[in-house]
C-alpha atoms as a PDB file:
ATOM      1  CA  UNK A   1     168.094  -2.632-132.458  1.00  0.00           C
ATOM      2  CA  UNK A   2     170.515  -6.082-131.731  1.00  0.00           C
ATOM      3  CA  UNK A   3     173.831  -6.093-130.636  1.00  0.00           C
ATOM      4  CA  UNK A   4     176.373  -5.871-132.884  1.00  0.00           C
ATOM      5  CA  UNK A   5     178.082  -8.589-133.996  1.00  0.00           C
ATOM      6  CA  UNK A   6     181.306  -9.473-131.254  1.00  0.00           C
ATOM      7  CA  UNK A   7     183.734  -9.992-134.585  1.00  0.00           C
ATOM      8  CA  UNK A   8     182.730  -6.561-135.971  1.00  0.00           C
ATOM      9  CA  UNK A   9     183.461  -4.981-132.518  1.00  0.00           C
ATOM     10  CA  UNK A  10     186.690  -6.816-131.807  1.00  0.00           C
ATOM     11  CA  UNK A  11     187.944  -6.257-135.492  1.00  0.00           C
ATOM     12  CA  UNK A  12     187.275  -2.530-135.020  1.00  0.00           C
ATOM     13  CA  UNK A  13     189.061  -2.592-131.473  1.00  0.00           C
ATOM     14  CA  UNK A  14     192.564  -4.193-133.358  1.00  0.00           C
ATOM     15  CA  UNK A  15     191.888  -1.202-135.401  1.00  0.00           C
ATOM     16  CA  UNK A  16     191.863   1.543-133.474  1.00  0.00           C
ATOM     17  CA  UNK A  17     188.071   2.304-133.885  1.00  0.00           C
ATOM     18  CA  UNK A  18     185.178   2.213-131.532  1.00  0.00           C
ATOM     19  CA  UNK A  19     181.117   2.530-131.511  1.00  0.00           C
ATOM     20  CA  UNK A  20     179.585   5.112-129.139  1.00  0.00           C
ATOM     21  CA  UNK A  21     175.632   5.755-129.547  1.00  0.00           C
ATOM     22  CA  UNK A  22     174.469   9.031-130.393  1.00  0.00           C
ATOM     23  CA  UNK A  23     171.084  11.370-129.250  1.00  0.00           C
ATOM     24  CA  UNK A  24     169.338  10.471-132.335  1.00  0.00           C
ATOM     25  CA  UNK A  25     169.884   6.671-131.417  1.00  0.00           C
ATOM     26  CA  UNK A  26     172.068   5.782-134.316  1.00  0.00           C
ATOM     27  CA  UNK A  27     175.640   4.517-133.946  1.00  0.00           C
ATOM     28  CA  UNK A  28     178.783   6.032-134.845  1.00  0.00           C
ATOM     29  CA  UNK A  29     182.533   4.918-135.085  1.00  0.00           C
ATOM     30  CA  UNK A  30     185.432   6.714-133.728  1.00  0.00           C
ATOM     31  CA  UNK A  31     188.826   6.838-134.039  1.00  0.00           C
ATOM     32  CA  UNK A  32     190.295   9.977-132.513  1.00  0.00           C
ATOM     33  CA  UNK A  33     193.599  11.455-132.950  1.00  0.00           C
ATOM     34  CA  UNK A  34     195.482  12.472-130.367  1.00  0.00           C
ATOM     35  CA  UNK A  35     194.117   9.296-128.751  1.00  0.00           C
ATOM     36  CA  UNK A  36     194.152   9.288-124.422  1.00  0.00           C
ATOM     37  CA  UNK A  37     196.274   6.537-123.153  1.00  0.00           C
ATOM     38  CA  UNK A  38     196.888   5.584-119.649  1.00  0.00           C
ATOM     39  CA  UNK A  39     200.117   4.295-119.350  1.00  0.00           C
ATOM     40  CA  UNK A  40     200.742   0.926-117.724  1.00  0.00           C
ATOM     41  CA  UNK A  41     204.358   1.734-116.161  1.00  0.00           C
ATOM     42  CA  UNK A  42     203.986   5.376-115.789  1.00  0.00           C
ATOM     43  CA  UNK A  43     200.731   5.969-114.243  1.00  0.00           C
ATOM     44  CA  UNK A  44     200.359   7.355-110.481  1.00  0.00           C
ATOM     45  CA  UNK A  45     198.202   7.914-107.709  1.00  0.00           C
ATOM     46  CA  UNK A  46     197.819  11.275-106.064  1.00  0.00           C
ATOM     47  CA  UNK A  47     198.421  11.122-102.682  1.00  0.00           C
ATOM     48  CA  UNK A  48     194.892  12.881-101.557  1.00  0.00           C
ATOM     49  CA  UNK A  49     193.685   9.548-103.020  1.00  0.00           C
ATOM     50  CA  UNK A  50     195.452   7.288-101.276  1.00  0.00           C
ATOM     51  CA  UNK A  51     195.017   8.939 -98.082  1.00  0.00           C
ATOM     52  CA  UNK A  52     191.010   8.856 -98.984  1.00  0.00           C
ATOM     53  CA  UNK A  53     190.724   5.622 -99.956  1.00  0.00           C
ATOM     54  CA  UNK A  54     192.783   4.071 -97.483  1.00  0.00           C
ATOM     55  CA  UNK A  55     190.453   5.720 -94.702  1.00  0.00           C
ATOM     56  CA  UNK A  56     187.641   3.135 -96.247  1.00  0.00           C
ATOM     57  CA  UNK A  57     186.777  -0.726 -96.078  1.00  0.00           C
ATOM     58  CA  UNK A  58     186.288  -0.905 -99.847  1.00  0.00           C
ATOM     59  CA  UNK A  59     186.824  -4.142-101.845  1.00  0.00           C
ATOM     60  CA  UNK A  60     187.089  -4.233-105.521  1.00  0.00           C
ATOM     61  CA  UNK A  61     185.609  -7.358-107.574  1.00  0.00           C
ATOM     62  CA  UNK A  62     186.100  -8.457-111.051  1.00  0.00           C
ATOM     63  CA  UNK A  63     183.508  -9.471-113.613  1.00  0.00           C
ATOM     64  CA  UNK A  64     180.770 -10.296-110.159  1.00  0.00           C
ATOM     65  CA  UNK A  65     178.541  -7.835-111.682  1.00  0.00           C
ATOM     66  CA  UNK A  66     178.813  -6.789-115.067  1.00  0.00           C
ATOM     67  CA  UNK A  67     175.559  -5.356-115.721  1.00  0.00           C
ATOM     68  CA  UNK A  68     175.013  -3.447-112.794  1.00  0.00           C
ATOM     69  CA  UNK A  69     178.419  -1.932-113.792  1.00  0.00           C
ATOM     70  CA  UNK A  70     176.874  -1.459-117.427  1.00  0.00           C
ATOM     71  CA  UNK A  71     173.733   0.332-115.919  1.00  0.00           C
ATOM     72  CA  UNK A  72     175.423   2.641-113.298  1.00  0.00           C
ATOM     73  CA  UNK A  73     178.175   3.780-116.647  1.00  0.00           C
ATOM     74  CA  UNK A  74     175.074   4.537-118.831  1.00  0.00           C
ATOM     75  CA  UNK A  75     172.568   6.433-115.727  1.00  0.00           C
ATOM     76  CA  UNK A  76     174.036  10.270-116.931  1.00  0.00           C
ATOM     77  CA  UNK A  77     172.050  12.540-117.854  1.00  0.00           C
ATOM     78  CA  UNK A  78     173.857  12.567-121.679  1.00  0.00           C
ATOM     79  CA  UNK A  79     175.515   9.352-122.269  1.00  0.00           C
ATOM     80  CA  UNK A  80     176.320   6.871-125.573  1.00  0.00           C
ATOM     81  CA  UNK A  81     175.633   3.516-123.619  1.00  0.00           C
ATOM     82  CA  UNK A  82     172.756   2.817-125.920  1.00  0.00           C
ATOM     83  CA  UNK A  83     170.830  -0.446-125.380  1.00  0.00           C
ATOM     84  CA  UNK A  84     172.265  -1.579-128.161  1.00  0.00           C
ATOM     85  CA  UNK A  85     175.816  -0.917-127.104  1.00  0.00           C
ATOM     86  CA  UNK A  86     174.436  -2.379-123.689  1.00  0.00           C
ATOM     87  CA  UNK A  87     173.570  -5.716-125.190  1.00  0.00           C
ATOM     88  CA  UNK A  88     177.113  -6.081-127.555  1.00  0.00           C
ATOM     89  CA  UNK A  89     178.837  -5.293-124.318  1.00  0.00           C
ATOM     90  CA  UNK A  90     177.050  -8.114-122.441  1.00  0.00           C
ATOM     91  CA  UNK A  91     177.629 -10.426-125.400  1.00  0.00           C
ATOM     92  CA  UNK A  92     181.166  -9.692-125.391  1.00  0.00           C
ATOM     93  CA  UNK A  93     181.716 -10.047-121.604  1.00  0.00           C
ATOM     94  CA  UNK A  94     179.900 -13.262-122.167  1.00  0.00           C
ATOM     95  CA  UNK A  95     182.829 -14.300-124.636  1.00  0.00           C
ATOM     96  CA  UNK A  96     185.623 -13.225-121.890  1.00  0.00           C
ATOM     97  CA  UNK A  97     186.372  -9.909-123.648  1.00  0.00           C
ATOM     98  CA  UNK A  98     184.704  -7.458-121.927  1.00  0.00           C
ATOM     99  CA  UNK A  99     185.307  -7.154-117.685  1.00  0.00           C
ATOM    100  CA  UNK A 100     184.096  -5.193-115.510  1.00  0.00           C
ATOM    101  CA  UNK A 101     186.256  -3.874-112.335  1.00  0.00           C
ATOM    102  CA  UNK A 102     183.658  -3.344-109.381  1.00  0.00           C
ATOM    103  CA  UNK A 103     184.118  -1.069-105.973  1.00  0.00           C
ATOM    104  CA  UNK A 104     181.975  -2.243-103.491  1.00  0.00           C
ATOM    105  CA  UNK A 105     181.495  -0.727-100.015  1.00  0.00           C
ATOM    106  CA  UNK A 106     179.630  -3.432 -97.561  1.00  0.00           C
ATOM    107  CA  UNK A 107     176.821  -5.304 -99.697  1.00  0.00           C
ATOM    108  CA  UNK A 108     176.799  -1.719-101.904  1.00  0.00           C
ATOM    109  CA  UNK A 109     177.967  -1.114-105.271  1.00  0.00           C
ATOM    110  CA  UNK A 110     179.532   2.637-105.270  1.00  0.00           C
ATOM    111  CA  UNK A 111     181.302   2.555-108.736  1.00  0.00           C
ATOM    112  CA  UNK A 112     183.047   0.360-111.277  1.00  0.00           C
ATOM    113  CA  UNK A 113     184.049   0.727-114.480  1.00  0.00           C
ATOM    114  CA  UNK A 114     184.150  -2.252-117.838  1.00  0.00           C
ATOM    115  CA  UNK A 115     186.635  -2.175-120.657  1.00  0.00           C
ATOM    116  CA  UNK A 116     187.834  -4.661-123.237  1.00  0.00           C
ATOM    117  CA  UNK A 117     190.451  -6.874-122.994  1.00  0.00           C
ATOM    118  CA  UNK A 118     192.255  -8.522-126.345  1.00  0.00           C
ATOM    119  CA  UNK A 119     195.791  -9.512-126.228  1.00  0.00           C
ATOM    120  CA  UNK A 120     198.366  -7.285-124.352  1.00  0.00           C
ATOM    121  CA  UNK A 121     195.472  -3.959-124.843  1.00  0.00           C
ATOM    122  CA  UNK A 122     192.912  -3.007-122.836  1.00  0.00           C
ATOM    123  CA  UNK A 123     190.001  -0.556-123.962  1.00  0.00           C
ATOM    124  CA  UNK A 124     188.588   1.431-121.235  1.00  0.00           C
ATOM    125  CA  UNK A 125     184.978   2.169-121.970  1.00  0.00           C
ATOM    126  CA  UNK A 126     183.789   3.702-118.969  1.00  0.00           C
ATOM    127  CA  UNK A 127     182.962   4.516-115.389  1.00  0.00           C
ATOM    128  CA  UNK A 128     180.623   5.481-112.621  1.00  0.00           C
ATOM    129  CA  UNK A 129     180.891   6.256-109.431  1.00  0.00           C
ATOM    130  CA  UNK A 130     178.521   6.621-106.345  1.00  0.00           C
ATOM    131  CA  UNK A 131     180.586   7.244-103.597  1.00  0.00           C
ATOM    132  CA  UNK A 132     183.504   9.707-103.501  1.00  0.00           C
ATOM    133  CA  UNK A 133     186.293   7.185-104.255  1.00  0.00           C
ATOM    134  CA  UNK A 134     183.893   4.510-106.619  1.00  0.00           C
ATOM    135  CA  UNK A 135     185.630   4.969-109.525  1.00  0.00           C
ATOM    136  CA  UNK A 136     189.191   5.622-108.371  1.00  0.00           C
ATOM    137  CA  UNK A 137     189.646   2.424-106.508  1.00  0.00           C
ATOM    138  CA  UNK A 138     188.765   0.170-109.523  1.00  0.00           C
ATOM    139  CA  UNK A 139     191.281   2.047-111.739  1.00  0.00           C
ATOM    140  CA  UNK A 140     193.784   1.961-109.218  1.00  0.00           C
ATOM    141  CA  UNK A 141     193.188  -1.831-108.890  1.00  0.00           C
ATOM    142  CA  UNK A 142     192.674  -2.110-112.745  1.00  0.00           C
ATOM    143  CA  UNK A 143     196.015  -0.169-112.989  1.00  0.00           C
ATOM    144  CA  UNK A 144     197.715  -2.571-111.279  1.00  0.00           C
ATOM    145  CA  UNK A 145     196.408  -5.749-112.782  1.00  0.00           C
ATOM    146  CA  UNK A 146     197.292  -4.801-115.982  1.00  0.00           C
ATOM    147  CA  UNK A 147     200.930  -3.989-115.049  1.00  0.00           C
ATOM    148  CA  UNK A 148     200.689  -6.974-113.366  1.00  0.00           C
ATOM    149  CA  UNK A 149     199.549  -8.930-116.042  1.00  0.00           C
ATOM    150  CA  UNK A 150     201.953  -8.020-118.838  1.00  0.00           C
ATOM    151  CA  UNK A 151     199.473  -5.408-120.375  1.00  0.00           C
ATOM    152  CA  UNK A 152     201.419  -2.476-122.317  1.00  0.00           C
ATOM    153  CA  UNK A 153     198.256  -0.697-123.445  1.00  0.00           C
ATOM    154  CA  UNK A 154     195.858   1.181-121.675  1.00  0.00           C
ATOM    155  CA  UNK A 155     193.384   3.255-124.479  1.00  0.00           C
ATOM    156  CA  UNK A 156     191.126   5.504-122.748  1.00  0.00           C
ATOM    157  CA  UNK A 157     190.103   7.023-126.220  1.00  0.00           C
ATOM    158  CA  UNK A 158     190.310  10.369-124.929  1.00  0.00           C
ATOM    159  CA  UNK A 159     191.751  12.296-121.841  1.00  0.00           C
ATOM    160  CA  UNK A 160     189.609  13.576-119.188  1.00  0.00           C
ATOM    161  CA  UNK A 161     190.832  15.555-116.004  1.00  0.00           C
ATOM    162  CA  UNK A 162     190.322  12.745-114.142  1.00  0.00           C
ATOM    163  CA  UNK A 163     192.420  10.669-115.837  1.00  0.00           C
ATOM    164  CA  UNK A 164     195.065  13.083-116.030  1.00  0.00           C
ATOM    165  CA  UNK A 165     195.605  13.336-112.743  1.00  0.00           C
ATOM    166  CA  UNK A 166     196.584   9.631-113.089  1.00  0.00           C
ATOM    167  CA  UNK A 167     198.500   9.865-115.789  1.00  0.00           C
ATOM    168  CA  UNK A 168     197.054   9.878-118.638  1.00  0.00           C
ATOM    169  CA  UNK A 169     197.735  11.699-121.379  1.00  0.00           C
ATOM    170  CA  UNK A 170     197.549  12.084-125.232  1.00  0.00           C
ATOM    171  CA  UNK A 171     199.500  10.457-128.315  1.00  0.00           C
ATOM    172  CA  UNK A 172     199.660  11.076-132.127  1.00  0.00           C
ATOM    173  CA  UNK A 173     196.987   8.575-133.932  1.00  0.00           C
ATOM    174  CA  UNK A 174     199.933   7.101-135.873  1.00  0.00           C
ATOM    175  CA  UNK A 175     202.004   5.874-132.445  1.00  0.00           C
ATOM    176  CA  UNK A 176     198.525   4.791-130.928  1.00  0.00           C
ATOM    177  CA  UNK A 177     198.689   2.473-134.037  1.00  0.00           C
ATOM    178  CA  UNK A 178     202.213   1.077-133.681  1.00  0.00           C
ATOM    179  CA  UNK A 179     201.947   0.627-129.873  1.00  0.00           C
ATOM    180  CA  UNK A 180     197.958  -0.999-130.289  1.00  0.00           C
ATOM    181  CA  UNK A 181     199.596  -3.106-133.220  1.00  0.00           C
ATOM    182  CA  UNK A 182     202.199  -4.872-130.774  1.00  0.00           C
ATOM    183  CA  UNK A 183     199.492  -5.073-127.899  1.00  0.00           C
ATOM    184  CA  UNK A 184     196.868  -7.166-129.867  1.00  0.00           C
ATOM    185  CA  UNK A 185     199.213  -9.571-131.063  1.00  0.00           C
ATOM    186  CA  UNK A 186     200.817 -10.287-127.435  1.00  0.00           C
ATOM    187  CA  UNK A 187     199.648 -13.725-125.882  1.00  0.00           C
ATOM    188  CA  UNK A 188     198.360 -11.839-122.520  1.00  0.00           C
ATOM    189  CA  UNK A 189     195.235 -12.665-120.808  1.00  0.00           C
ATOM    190  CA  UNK A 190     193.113 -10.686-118.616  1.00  0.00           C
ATOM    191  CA  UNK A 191     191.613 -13.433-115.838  1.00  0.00           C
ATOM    192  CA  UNK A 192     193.158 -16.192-115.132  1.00  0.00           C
END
């Protein structure tokens, strides 16, 4: 199988949709409703995190290792990281949409996580984590940077607990819409 084509994916994205590969190796398109969001102004760190992380000489890099990041989200035991979603997600990082957020720990890479970046919206695909803390200090950073950076949506397609402890939460399909609608079309830029 190729990659799919980086218009096809991007269109989909300004659309609320997005590919995840199943068991039998095919490739299916989802658009979920309630959808998880992270928001940008609202999310939080629990203090047990801070307290963790700040015990640690961790630094987080951006984009320094993008398929490493790729590998360590797709080595589950069940997981949709196809290698044909692996190779569209490498084409698209090669086009500046796709990033990757990376916790490293000394020369080691304990966790990371890659998303999608177009206009004011950022699509979190996934993460992986090593090292108690992996994960949680590139979100925390990514959180951040996005505030930062003028960013007023966070999609995180659906809500897991550990995302809800951030934050995140759930909202109708149709308000997804409105609020991805006014993200894409905002002149906001990831790097730079």
């Amino acid at each position: 199988m190729s990659a799919l084509e980086p218009r096809l994916l991007i269109s989909a994205y300004c659309n609320g949709i997005f590919p995840m590969g199943m068991e039998n190796g095919r490739l299916s398109w989802f658009s979920p409703d309630p959808r998880g969001v992270l928001p940008i102004d609202e999310y939080r760190v629990p203090r047990s995190t801070r307290t963790e992380l700040a015990k640690r000489k961790l630094e987080v890099r951006v984009n320094t290792a993008f398929s490493l990041v790729l590998q360590g989200c797709a080595q589950r035991r069940e997981t949709w990281i196809t290698r044909e979603i692996m190779q569209s997600y490498e084409l698209l990082h090669k086009l500046g949409y796709a990033h990757s957020v990376e916790t490293w720990e000394g020369d080691e890479l304990i966790g990371g996580l890659y998303g999608v970046a177009i206009g004011g919206a950022y699509f979190g695909e996934s993460m992986f984590s090593r090292r108690t803390g992996g994960s949680k200090a590139s979100l925390i950073w990514l959180m951040g940077h996005l505030q930062k950076k003028g960013f007023i949506l966070h999609d995180t397609q659906w809500t897991t607990p550990h995302l809800a402890m951030f934050g995140g939460r759930e909202i109708p399909r149709d308000e997804y819409l409105r609020l991805l609608e006014r993200a894409v079309g905002m002149q906001v830029r990831f790097g730079g």
